[in-house]
N, C-alpha and C. Protein backbone atom coordinates (compact mmCIF):
# COMPACT_ATOMS: atom_id res chain seq x y z
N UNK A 1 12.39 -16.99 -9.91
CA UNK A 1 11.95 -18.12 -9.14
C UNK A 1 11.69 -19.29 -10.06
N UNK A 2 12.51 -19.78 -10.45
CA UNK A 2 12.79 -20.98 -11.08
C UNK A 2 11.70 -22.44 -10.99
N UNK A 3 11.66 -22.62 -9.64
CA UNK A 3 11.21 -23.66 -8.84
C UNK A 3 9.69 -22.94 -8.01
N UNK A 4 8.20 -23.11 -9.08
CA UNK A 4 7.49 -22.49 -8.88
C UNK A 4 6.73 -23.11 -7.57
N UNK A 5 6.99 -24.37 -7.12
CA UNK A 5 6.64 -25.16 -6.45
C UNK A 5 6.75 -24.70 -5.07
N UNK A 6 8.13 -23.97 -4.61
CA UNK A 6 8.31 -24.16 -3.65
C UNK A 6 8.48 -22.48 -3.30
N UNK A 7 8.01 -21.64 -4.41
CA UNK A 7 8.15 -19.93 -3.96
C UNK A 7 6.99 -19.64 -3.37
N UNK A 8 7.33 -18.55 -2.61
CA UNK A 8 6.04 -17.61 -2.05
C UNK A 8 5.56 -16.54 -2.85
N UNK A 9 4.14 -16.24 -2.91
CA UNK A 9 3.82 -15.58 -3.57
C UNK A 9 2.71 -14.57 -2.71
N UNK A 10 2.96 -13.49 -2.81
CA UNK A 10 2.31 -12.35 -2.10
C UNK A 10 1.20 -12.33 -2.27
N UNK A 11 0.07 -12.52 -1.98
CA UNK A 11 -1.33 -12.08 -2.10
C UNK A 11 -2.06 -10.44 -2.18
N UNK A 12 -1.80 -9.96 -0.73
CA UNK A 12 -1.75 -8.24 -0.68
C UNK A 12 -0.80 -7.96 0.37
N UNK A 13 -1.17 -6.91 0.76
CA UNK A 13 0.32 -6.47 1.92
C UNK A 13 0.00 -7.56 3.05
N UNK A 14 1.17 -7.84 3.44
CA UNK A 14 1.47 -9.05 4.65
C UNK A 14 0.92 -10.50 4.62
N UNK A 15 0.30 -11.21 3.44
CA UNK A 15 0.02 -12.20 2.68
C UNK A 15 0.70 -13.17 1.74
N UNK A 16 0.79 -14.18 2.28
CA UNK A 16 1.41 -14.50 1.00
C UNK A 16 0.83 -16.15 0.68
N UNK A 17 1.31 -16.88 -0.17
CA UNK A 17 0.67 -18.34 -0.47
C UNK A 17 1.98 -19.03 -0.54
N UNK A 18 1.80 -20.36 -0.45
CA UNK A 18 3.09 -21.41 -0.71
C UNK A 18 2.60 -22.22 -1.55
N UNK A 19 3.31 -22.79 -2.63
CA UNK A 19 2.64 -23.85 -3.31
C UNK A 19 3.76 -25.21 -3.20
N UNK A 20 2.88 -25.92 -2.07
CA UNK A 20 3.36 -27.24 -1.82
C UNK A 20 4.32 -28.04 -3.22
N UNK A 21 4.84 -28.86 -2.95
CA UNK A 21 5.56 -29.57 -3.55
C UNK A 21 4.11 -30.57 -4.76
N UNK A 22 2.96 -30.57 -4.21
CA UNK A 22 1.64 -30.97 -4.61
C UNK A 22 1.08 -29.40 -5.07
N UNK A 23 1.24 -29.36 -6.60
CA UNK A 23 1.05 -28.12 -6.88
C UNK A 23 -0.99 -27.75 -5.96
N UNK A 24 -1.73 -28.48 -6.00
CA UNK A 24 -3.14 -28.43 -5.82
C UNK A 24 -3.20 -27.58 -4.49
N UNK A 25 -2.54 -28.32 -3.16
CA UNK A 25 -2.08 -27.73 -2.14
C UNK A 25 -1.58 -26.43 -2.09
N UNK A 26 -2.17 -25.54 -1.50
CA UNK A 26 -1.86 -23.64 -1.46
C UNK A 26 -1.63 -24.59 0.39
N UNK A 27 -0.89 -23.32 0.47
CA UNK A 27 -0.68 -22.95 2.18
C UNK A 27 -0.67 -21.31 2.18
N UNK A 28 -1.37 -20.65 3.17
CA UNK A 28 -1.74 -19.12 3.79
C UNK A 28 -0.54 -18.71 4.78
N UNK A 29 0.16 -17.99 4.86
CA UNK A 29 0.88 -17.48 5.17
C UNK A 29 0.66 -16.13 5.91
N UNK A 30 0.75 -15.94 6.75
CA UNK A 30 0.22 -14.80 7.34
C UNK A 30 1.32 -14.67 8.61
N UNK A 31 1.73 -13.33 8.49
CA UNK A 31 2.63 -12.89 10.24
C UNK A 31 3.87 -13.46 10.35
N UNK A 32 3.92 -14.69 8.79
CA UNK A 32 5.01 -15.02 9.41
C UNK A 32 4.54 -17.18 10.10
N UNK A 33 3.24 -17.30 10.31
CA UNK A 33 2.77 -18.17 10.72
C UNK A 33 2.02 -18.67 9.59
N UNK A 34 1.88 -20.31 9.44
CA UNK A 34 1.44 -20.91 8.17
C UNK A 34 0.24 -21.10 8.83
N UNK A 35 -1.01 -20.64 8.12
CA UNK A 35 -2.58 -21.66 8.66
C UNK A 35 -3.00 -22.61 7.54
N UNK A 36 -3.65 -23.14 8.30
CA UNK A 36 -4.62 -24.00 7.32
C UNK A 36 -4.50 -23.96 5.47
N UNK A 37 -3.93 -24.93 4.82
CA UNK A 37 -3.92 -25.04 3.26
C UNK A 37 -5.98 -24.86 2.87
N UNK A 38 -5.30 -23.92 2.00
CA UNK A 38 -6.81 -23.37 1.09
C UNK A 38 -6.43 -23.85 -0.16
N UNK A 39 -7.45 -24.01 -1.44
CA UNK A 39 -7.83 -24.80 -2.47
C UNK A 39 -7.04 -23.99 -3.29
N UNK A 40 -6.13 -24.03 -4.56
CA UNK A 40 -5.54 -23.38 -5.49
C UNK A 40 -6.15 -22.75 -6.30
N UNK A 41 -7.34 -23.60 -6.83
CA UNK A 41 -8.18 -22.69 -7.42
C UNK A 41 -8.88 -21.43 -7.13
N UNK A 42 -8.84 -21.25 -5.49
CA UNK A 42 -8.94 -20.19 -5.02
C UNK A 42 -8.30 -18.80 -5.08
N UNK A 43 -6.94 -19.01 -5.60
CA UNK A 43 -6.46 -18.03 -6.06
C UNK A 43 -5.50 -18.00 -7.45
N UNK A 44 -6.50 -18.38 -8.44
CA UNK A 44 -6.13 -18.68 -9.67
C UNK A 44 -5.69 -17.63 -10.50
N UNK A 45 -6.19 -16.29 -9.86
CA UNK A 45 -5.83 -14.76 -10.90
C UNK A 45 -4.69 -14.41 -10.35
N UNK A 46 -4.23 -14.80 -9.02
CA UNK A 46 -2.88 -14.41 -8.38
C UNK A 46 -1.75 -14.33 -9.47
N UNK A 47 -0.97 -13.20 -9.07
CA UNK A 47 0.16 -12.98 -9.95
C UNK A 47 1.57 -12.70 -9.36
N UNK A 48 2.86 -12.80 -9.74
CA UNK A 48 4.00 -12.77 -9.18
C UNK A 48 4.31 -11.17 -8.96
N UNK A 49 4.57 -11.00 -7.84
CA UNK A 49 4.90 -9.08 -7.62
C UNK A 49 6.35 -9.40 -8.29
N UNK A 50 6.56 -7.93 -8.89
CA UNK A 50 7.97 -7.91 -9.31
C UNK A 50 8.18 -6.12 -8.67
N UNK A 51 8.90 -6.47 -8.23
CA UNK A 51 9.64 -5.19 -6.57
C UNK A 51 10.38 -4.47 -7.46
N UNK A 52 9.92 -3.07 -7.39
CA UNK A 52 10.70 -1.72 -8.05
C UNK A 52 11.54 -2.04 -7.17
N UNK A 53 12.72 -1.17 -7.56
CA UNK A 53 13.94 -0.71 -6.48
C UNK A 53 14.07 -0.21 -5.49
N UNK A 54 14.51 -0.12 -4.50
CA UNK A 54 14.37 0.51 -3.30
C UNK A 54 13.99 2.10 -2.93
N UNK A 55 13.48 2.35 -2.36
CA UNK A 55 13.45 4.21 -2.60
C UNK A 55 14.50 4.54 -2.00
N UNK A 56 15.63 3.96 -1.37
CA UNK A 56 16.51 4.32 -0.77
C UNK A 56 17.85 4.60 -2.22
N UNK A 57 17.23 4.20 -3.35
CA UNK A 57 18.07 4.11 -4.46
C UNK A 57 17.83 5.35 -5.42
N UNK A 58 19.34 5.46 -5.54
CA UNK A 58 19.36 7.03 -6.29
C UNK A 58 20.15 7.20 -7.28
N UNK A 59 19.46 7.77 -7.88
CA UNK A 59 19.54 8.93 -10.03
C UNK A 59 20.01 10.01 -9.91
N UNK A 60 21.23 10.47 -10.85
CA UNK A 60 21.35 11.84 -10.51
C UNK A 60 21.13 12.32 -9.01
N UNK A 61 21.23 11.70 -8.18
CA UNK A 61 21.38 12.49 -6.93
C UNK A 61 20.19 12.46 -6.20
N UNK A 62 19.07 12.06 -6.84
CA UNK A 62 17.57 11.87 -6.53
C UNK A 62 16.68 10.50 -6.26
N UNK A 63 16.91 10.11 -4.66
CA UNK A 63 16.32 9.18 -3.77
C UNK A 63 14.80 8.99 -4.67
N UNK A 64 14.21 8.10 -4.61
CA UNK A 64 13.21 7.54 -4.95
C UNK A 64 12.87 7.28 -6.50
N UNK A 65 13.76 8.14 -7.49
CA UNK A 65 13.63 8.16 -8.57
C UNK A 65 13.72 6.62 -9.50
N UNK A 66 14.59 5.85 -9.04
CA UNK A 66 15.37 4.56 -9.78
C UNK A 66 13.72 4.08 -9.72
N UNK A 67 12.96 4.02 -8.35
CA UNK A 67 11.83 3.13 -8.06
C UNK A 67 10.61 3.38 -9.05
N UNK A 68 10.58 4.70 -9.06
CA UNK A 68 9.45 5.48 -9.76
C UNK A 68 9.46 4.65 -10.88
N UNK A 69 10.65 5.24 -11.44
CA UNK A 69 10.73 4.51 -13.10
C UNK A 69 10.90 2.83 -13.18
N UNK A 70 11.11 2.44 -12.18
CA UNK A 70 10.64 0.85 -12.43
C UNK A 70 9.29 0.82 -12.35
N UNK A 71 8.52 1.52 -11.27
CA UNK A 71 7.15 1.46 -11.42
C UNK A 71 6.02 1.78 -12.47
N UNK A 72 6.86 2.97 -13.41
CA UNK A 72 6.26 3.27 -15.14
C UNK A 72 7.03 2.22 -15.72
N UNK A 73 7.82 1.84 -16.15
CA UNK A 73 8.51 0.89 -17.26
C UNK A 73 7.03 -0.52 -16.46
N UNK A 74 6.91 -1.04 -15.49
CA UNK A 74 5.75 -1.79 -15.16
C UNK A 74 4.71 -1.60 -15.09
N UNK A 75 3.91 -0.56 -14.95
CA UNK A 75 2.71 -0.04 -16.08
C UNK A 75 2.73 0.20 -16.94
N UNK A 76 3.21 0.64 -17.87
CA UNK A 76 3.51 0.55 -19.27
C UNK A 76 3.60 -1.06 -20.00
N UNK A 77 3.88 -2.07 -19.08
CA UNK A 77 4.23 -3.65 -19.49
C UNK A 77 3.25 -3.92 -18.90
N UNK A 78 2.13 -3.51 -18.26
CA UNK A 78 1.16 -4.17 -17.58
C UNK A 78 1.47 -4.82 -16.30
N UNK A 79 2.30 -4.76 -15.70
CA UNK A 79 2.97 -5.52 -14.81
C UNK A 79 2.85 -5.32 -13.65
N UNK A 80 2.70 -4.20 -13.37
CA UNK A 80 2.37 -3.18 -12.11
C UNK A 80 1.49 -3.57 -11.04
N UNK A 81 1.82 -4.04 -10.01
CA UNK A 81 0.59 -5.10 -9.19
C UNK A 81 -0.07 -4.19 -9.14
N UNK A 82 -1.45 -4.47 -8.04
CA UNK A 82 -2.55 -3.46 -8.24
C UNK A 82 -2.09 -3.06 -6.38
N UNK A 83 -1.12 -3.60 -5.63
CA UNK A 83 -0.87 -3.19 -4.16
C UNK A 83 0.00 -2.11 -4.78
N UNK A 84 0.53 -1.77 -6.09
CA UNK A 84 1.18 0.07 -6.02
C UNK A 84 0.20 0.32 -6.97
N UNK A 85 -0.95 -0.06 -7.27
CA UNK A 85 -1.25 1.57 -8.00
C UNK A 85 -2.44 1.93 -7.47
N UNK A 86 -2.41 2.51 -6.38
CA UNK A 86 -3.29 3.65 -5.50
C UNK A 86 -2.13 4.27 -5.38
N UNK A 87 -1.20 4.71 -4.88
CA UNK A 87 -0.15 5.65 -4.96
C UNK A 87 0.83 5.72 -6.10
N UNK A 88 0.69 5.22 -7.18
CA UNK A 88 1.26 5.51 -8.35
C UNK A 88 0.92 6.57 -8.87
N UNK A 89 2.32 7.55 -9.38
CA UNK A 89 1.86 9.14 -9.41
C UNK A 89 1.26 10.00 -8.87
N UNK A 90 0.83 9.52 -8.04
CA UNK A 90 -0.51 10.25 -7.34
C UNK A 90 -0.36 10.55 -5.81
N UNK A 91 0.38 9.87 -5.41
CA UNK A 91 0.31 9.84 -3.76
C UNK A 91 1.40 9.49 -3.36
N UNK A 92 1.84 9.69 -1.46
CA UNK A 92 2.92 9.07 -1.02
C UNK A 92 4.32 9.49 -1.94
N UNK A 93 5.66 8.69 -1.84
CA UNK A 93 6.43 8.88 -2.21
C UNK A 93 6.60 9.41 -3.83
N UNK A 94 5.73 8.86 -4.80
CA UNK A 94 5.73 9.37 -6.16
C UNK A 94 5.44 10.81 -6.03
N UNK A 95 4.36 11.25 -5.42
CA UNK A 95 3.99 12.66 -5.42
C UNK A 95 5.43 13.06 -4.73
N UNK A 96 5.62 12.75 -3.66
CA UNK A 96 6.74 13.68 -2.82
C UNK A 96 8.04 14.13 -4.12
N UNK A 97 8.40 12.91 -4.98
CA UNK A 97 9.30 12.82 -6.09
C UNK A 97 8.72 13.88 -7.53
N UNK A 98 7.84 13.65 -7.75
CA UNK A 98 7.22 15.19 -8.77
C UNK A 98 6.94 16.41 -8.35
N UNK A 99 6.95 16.44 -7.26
CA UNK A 99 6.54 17.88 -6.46
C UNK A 99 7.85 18.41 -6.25
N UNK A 100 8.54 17.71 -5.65
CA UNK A 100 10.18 18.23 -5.60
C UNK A 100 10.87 18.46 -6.63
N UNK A 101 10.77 17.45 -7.75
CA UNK A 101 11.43 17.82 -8.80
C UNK A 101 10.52 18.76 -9.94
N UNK A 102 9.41 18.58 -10.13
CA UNK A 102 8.57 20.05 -10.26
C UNK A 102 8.34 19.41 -11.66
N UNK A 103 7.89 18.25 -11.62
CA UNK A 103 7.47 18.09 -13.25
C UNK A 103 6.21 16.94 -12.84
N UNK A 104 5.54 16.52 -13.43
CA UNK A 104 4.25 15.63 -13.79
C UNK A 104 4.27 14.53 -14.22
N UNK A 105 3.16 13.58 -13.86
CA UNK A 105 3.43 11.82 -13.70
C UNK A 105 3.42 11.82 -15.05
N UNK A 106 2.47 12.75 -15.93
CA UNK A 106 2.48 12.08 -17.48
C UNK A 106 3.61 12.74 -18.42
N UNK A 107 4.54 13.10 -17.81
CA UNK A 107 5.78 13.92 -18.40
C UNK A 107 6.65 12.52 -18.19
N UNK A 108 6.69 12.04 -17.41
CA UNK A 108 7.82 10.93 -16.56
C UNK A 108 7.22 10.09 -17.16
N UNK A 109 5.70 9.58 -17.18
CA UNK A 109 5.73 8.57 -18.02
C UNK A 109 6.30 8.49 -19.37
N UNK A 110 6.17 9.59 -20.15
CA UNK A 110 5.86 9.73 -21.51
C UNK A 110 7.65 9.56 -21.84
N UNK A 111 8.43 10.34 -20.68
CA UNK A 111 9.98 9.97 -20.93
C UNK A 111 10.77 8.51 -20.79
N UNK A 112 9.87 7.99 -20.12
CA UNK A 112 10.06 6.61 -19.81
C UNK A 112 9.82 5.66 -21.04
N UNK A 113 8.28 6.04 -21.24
CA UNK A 113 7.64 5.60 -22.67
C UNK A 113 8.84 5.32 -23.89
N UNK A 114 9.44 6.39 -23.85
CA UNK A 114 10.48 6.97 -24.86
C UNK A 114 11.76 6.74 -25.13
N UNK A 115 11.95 6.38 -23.82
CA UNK A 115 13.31 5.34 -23.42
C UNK A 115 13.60 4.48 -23.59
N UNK A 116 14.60 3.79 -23.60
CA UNK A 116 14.96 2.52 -23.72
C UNK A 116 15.53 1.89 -22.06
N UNK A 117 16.31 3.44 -21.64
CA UNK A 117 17.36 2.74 -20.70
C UNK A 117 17.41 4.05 -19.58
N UNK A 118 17.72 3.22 -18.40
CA UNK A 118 18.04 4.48 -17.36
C UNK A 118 18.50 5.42 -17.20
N UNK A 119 19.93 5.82 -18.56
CA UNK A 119 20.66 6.31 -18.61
C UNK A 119 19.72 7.61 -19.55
N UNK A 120 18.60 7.03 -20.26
CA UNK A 120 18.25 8.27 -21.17
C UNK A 120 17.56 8.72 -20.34
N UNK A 121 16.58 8.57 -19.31
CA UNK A 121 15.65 8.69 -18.35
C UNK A 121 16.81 10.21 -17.65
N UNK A 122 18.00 9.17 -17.36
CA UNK A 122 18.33 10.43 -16.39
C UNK A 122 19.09 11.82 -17.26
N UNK A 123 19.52 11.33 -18.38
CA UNK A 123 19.97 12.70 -19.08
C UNK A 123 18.53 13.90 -19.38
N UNK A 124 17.40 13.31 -19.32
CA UNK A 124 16.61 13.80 -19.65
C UNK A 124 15.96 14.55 -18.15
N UNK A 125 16.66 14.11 -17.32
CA UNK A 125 16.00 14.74 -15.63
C UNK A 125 17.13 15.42 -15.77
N UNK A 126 17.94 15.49 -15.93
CA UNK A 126 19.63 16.21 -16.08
C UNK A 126 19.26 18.00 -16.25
N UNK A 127 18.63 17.44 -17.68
CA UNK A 127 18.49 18.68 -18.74
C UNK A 127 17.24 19.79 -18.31
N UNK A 128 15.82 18.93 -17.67
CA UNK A 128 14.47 19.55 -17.65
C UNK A 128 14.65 19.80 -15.86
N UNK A 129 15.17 19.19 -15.06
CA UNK A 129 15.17 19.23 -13.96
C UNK A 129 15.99 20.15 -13.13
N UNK A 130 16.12 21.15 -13.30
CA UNK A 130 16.96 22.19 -11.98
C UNK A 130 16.82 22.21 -10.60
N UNK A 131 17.41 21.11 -9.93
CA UNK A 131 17.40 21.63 -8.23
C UNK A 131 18.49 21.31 -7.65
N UNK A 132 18.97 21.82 -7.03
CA UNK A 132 20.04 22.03 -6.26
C UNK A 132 20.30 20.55 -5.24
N UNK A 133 21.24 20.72 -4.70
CA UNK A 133 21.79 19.22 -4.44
C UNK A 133 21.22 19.09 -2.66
N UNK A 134 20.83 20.59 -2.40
CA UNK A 134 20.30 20.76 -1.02
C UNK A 134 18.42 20.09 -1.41
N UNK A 135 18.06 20.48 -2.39
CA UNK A 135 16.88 20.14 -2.67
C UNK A 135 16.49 18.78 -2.40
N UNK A 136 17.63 17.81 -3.41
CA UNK A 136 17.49 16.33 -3.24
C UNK A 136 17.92 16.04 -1.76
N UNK A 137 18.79 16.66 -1.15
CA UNK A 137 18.80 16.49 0.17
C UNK A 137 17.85 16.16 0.91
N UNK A 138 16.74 17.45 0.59
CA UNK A 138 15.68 17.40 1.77
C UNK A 138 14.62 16.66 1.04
N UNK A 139 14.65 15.82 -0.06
CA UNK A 139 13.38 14.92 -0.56
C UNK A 139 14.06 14.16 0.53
N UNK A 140 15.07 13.36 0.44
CA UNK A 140 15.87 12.03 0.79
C UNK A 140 15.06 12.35 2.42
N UNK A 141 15.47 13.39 2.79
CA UNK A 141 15.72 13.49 4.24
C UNK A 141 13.86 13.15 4.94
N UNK A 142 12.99 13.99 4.08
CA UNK A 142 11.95 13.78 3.67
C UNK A 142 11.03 12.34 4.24
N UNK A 143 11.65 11.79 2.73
CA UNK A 143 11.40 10.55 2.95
C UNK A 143 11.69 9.80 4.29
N UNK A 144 12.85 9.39 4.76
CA UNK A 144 13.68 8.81 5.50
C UNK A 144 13.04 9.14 7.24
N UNK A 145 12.29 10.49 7.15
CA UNK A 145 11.52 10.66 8.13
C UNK A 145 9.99 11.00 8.18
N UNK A 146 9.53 9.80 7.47
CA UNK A 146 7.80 9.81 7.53
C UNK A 146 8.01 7.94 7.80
N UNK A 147 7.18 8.55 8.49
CA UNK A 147 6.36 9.93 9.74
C UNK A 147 7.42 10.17 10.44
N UNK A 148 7.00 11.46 10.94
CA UNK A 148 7.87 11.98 12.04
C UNK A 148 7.08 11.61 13.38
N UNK A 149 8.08 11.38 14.44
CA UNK A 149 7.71 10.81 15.50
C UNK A 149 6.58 11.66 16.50
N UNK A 150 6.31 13.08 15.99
CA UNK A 150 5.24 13.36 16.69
C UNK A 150 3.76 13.31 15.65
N UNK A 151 3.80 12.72 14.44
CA UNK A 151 3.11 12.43 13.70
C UNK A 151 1.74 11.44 14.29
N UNK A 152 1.14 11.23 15.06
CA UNK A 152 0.32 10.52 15.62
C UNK A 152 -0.66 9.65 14.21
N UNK A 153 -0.96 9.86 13.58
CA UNK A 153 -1.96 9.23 12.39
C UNK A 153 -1.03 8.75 11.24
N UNK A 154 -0.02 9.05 10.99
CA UNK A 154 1.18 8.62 10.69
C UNK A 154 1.97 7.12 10.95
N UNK A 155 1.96 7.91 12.54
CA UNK A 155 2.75 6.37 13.69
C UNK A 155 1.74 4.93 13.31
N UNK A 156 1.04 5.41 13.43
CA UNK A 156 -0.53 4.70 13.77
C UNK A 156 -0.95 3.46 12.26
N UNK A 157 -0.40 4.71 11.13
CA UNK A 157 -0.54 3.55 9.97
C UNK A 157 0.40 3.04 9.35
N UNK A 158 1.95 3.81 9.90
CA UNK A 158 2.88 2.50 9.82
C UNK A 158 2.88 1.44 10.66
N UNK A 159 2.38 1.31 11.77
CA UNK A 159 2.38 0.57 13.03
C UNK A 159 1.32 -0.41 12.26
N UNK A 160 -0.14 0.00 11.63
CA UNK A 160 -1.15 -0.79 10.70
C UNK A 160 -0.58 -2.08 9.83
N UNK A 161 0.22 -1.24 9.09
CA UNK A 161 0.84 -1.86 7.76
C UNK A 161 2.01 -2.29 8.79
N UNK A 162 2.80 -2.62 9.48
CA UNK A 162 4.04 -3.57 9.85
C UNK A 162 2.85 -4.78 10.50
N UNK A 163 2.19 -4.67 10.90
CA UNK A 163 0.74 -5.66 11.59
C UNK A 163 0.46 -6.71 10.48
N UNK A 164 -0.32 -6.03 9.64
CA UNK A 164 -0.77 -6.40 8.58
C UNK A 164 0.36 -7.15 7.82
N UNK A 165 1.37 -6.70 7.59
CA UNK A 165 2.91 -7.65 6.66
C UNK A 165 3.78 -8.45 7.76
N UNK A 166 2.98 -8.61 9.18
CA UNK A 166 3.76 -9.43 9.95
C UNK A 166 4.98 -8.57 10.19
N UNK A 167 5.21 -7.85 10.34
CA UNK A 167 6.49 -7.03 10.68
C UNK A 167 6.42 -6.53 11.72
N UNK A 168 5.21 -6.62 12.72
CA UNK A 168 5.29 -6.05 13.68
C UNK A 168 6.06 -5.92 15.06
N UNK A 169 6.92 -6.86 15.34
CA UNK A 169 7.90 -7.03 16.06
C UNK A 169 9.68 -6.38 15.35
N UNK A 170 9.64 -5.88 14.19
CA UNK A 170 10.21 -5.14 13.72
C UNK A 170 11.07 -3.82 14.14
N UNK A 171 11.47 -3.69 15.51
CA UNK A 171 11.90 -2.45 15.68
C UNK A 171 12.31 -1.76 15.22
N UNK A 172 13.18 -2.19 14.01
CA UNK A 172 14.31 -1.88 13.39
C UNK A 172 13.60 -0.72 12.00
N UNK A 173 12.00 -1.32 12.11
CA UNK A 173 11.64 -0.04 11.00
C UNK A 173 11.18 1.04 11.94
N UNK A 174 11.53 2.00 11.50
CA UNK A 174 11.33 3.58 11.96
C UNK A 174 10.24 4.54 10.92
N UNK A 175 10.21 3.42 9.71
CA UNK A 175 9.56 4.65 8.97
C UNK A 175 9.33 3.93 7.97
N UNK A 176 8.61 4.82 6.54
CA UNK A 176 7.98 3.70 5.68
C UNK A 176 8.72 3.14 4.41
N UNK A 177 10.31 4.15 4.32
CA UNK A 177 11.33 3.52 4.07
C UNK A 177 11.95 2.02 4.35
N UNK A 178 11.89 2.03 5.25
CA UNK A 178 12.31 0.80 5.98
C UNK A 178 11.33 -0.02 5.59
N UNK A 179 9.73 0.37 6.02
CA UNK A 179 8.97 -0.62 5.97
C UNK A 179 8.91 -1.39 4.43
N UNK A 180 8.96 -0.59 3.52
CA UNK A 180 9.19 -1.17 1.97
C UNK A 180 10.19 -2.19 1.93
N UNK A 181 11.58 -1.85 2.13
CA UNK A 181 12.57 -2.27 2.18
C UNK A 181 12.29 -3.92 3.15
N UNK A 182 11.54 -3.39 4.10
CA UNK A 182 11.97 -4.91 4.59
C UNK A 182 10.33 -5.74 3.90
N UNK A 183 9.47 -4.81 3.61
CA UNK A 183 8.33 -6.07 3.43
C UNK A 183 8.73 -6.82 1.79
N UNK A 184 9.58 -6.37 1.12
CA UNK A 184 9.82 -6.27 -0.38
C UNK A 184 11.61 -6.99 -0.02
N UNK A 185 11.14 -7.50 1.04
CA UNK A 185 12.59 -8.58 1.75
C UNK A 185 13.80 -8.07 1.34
N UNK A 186 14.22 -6.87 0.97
CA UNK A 186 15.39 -6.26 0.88
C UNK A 186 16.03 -5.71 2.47
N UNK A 187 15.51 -5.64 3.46
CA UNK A 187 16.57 -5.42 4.61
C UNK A 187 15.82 -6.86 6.02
């Protein structure tokens, strides 16, 4: 974003700021609808999100993986907003991705650490990683269906979070695949 003047910048999920052509001028962004300009100095610690890859994007055969490791190579650089790290390694899709592939956040970090490039990342899931191609199947498939539609507390907090990021007229997300994808303006 070249032209800092005129980008949006995310605040937390479904938030974002505009900075007028008058850098002083913030505008609030919310739903999709602009309110009332608030003071700049008001959000002076604000920082630019930089969007892992899609979880729909795949390593060796393994959905969510490309994202993961953008998300360590950005903690490791400090970079890492603080809207992913409550589920960094720990929860949601990262866990679903170490549990399936059967290895640990500080193993993946430490290979990442160690890396230079995607390509060593994945020779190294190549070599330590044994699962079958039905396995990555059913992470993908996994993913792609959470929540499941009789999931009631599930429905309920993707339905939260499309509210909250203005997405709520969204039909088109089914799940929290989607919902990434489109709040991280990739679909």
């Amino acid at each position: 974003m070249a032209n800092m003047r005129c980008a949006f910048y995310r605040l937390s999920r479904g938030m974002a700021i505009s900075m007028n052509r008058d850098p002083a001028i913030v505008t609030r962004r919310w739903g999709g609808k602009l309110t009332a300009p608030v003071a700049a100095c008001h959000h002076a610690g604000m920082s630019e999100i930089i969007f892992p890859r899609s979880p729909r994007e795949t390593m060796d055969g393994w959905a969510h993986l490309p994202r993961y490791i953008d998300k360590i190579r950005l903690h490791l650089a400090g970079k890492l907003h603080p809207d992913y790290q409550p589920n960094f390694g720990a929860r949601g899709f990262d866990k679903n991705w170490l549990e399936a592939a059967g290895v640990t956040h500080e193993q993946m970090v430490e290979v990442v650490r160690h890396s230079i490039t995607d390509g060593q990342v994945c020779d190294w899931v190549k070599r330590h990683v044994k699962r079958s191609a039905a396995d990555k199947a059913a992470l993908l498939a996994k993913m792609l269906n959470y929540p499941r539609p009789d999931d009631a507390e599930g429905m309920a907090r993707l339905k939260m979070r499309k509210e909250q990021a203005g997405l709520a007229d969204c039909e088109q997300i089914k799940n929290f695949v989607d919902f990434i994808d489109a709040e991280e303006k990739r679909s």
